[in-house]
N, C-alpha and C. Protein backbone atom coordinates (compact mmCIF):
# COMPACT_ATOMS: atom_id res chain seq x y z
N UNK A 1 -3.46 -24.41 -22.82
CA UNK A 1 -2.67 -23.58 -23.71
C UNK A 1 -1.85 -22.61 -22.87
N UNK A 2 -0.55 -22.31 -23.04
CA UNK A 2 0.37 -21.52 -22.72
C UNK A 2 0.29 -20.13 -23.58
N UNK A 3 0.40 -19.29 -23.03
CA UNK A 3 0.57 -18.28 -23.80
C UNK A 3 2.07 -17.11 -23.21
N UNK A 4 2.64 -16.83 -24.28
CA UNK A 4 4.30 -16.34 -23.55
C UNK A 4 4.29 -14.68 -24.48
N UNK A 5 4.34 -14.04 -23.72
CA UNK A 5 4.53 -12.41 -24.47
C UNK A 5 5.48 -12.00 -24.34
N UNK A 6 6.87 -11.86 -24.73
CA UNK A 6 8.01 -11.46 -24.98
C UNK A 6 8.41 -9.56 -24.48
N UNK A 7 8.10 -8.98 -23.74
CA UNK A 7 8.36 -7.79 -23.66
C UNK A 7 9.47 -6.38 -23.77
N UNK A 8 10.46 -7.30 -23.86
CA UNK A 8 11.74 -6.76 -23.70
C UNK A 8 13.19 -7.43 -24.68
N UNK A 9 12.25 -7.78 -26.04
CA UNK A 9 13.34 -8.10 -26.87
C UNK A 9 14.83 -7.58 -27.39
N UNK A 10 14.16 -6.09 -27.62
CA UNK A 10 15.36 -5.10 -28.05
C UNK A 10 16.51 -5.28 -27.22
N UNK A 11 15.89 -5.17 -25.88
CA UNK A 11 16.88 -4.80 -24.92
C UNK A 11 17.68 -6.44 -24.55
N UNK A 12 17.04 -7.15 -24.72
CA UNK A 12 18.08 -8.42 -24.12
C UNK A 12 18.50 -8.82 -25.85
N UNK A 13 18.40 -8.19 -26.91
CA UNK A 13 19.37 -8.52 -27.99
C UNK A 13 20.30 -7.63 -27.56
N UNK A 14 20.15 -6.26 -27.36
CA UNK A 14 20.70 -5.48 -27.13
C UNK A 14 22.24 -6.12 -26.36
N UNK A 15 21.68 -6.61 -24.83
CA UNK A 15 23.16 -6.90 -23.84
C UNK A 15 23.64 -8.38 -24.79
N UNK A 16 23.01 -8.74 -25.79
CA UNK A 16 23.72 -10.03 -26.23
C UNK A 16 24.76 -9.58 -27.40
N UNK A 17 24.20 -8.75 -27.99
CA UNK A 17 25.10 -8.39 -29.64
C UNK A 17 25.68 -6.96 -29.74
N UNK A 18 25.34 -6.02 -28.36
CA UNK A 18 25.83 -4.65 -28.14
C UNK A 18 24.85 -3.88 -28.48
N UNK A 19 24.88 -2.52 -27.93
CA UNK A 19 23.71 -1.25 -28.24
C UNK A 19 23.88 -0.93 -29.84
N UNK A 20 25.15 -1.07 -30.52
CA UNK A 20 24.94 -0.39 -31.32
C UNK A 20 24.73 -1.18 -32.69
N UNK A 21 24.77 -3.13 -32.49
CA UNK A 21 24.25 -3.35 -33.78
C UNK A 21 22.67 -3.34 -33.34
N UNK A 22 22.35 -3.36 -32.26
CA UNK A 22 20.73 -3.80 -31.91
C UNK A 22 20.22 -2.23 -32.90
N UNK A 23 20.72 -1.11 -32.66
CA UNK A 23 20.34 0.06 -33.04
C UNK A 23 19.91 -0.33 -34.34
N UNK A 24 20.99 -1.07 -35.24
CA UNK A 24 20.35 -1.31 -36.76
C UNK A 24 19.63 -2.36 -36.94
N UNK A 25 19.04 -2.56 -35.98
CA UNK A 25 17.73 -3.86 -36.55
C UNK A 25 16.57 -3.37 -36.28
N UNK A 26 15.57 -3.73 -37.58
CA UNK A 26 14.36 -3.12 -36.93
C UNK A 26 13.58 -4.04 -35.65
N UNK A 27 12.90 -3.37 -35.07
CA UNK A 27 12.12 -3.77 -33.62
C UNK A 27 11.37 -5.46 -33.78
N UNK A 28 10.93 -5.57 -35.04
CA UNK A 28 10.28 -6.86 -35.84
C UNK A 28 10.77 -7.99 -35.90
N UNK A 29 12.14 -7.43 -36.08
CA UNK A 29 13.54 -8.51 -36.21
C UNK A 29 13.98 -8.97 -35.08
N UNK A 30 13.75 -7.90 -33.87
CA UNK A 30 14.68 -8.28 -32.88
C UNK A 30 13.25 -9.30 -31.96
N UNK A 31 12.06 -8.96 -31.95
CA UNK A 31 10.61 -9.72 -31.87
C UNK A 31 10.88 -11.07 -32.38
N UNK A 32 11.44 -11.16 -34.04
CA UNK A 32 11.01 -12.79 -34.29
C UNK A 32 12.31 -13.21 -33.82
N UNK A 33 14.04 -12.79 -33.61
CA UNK A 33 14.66 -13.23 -33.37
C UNK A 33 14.74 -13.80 -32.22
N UNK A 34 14.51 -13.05 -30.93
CA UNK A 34 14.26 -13.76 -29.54
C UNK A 34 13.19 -14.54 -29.37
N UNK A 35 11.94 -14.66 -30.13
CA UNK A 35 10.98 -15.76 -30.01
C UNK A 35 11.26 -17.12 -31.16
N UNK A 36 12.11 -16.95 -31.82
CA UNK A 36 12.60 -18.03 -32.34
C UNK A 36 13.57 -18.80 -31.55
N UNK A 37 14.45 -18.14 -30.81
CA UNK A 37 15.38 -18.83 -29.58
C UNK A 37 14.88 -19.44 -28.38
N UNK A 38 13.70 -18.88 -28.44
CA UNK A 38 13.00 -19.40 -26.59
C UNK A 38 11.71 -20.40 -27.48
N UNK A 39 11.78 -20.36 -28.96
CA UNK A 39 11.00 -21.74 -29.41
C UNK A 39 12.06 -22.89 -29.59
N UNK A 40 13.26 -22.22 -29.72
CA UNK A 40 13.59 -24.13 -29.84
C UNK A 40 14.18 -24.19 -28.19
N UNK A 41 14.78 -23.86 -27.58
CA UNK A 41 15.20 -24.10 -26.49
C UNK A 41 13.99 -24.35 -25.70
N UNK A 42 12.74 -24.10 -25.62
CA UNK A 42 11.40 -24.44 -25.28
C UNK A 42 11.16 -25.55 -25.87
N UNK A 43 11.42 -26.32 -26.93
CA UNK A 43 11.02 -27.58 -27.43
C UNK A 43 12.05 -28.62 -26.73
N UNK A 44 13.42 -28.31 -27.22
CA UNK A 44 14.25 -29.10 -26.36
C UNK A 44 13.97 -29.49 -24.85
N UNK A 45 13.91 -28.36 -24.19
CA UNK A 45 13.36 -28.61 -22.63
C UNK A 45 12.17 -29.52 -22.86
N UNK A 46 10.87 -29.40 -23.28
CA UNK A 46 9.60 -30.59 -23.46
C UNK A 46 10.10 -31.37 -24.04
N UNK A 47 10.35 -31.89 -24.66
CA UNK A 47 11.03 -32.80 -25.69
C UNK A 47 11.64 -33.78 -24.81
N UNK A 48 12.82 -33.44 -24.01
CA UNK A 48 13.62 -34.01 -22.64
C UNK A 48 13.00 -34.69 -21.61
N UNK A 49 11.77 -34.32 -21.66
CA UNK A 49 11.08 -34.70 -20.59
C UNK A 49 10.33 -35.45 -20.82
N UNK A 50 9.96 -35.44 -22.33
CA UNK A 50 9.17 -36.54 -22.70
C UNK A 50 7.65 -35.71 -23.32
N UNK A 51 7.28 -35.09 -22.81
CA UNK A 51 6.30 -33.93 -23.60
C UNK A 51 6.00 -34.03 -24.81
N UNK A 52 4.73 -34.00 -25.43
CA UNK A 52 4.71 -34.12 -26.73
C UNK A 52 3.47 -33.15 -27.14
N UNK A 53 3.71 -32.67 -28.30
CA UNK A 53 2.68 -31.39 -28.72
C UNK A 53 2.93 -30.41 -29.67
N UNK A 54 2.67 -29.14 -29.88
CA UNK A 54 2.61 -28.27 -30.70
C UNK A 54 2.71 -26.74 -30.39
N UNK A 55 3.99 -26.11 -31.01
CA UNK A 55 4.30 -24.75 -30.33
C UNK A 55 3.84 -23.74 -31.38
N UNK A 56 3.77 -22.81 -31.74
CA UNK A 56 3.53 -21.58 -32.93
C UNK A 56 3.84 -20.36 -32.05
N UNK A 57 4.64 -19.35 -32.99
CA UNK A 57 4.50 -17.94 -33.17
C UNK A 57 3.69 -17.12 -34.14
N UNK A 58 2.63 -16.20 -32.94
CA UNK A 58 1.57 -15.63 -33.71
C UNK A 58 1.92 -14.32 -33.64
N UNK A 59 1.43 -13.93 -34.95
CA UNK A 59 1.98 -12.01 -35.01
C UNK A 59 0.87 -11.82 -35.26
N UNK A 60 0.13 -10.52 -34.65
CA UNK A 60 -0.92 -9.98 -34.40
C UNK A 60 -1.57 -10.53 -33.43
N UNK A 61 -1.70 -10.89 -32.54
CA UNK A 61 -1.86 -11.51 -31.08
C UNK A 61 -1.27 -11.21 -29.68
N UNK A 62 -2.03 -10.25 -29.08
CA UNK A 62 -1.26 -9.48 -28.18
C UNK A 62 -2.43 -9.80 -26.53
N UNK A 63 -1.39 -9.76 -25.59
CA UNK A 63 -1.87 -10.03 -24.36
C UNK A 63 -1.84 -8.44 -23.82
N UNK A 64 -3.00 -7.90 -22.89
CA UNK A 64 -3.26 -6.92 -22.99
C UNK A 64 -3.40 -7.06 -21.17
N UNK A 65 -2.38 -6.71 -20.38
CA UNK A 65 -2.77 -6.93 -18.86
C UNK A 65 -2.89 -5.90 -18.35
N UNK A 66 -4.44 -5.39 -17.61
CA UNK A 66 -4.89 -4.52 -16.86
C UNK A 66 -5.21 -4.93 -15.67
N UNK A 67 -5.20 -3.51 -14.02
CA UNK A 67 -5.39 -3.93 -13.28
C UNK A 67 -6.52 -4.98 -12.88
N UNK A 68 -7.19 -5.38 -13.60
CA UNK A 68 -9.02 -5.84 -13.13
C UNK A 68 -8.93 -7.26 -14.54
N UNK A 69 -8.01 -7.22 -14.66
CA UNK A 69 -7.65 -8.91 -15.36
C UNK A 69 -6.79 -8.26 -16.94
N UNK A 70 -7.21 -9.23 -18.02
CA UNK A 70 -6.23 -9.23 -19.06
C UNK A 70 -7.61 -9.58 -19.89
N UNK A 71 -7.01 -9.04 -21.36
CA UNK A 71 -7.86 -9.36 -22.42
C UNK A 71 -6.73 -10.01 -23.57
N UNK A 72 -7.27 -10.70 -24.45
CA UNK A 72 -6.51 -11.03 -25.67
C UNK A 72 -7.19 -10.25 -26.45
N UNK A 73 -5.99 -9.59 -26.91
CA UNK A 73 -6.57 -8.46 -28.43
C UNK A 73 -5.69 -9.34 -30.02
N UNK A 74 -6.78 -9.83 -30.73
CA UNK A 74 -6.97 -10.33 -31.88
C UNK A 74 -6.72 -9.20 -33.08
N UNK A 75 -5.60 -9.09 -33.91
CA UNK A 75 -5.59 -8.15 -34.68
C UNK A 75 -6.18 -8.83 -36.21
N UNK A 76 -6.65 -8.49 -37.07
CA UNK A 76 -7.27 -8.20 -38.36
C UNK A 76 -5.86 -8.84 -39.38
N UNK A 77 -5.20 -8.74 -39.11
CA UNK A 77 -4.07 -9.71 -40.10
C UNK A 77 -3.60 -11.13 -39.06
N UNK A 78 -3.79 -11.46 -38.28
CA UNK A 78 -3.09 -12.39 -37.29
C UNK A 78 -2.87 -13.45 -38.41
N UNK A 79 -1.72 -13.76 -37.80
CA UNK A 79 -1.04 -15.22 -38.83
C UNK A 79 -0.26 -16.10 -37.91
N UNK A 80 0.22 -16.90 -38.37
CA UNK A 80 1.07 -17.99 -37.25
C UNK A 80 2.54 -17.63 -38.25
N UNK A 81 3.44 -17.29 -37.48
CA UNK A 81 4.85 -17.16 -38.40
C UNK A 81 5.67 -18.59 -38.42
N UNK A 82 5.01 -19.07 -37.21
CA UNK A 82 6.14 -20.50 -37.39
C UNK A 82 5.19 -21.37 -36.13
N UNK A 83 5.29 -22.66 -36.97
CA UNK A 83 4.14 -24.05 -35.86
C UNK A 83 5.54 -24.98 -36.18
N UNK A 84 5.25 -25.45 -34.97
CA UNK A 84 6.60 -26.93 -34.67
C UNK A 84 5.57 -27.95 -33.97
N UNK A 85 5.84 -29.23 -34.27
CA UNK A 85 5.45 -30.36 -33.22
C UNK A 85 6.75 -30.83 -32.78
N UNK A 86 6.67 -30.98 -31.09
CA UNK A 86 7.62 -32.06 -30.70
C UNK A 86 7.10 -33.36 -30.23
């Protein structure tokens, strides 16, 4: 299993659509919008190659990296917002 944590959404919508429409989106939006782009351009790339399998975006599922390793923190609503097979 792959796991991909997105850290810096705002800001790379931000240099794509300008500072000041990013300003009017909430933080949530600009979260599912860039992980919806790096899911299909992530399928296409496997897909190309011949790869076959199953991708999802999970909300409430957070990678938690400290010096002395990483934990997965499981939140109390977690859901899958979107599952694809390629």
């Amino acid at each position: 299993m792959i796991l991909i944590q997105i850290t810096n959404s705002s800001e790379f919508l931000a240099s794509k659509i300008g500072k000041f429409l990013e300003s009017l989106t909430p933080a949530s939006f600009d979260v599912a919008t860039v992980e919806d782009r790096i899911l299909r351009e992530l399928i296409g790339t496997l897909a190309a190659e011949g790869l076959h399998g199953e991708v999802a975006t999970v909300q409430g599922l957070e990678l938690d990296c400290r010096e002395n390793g990483s934990e997965l923190v499981l939140s109390e609503r977690m859901r899958v917002r979107q599952h694809q097979s390629f």
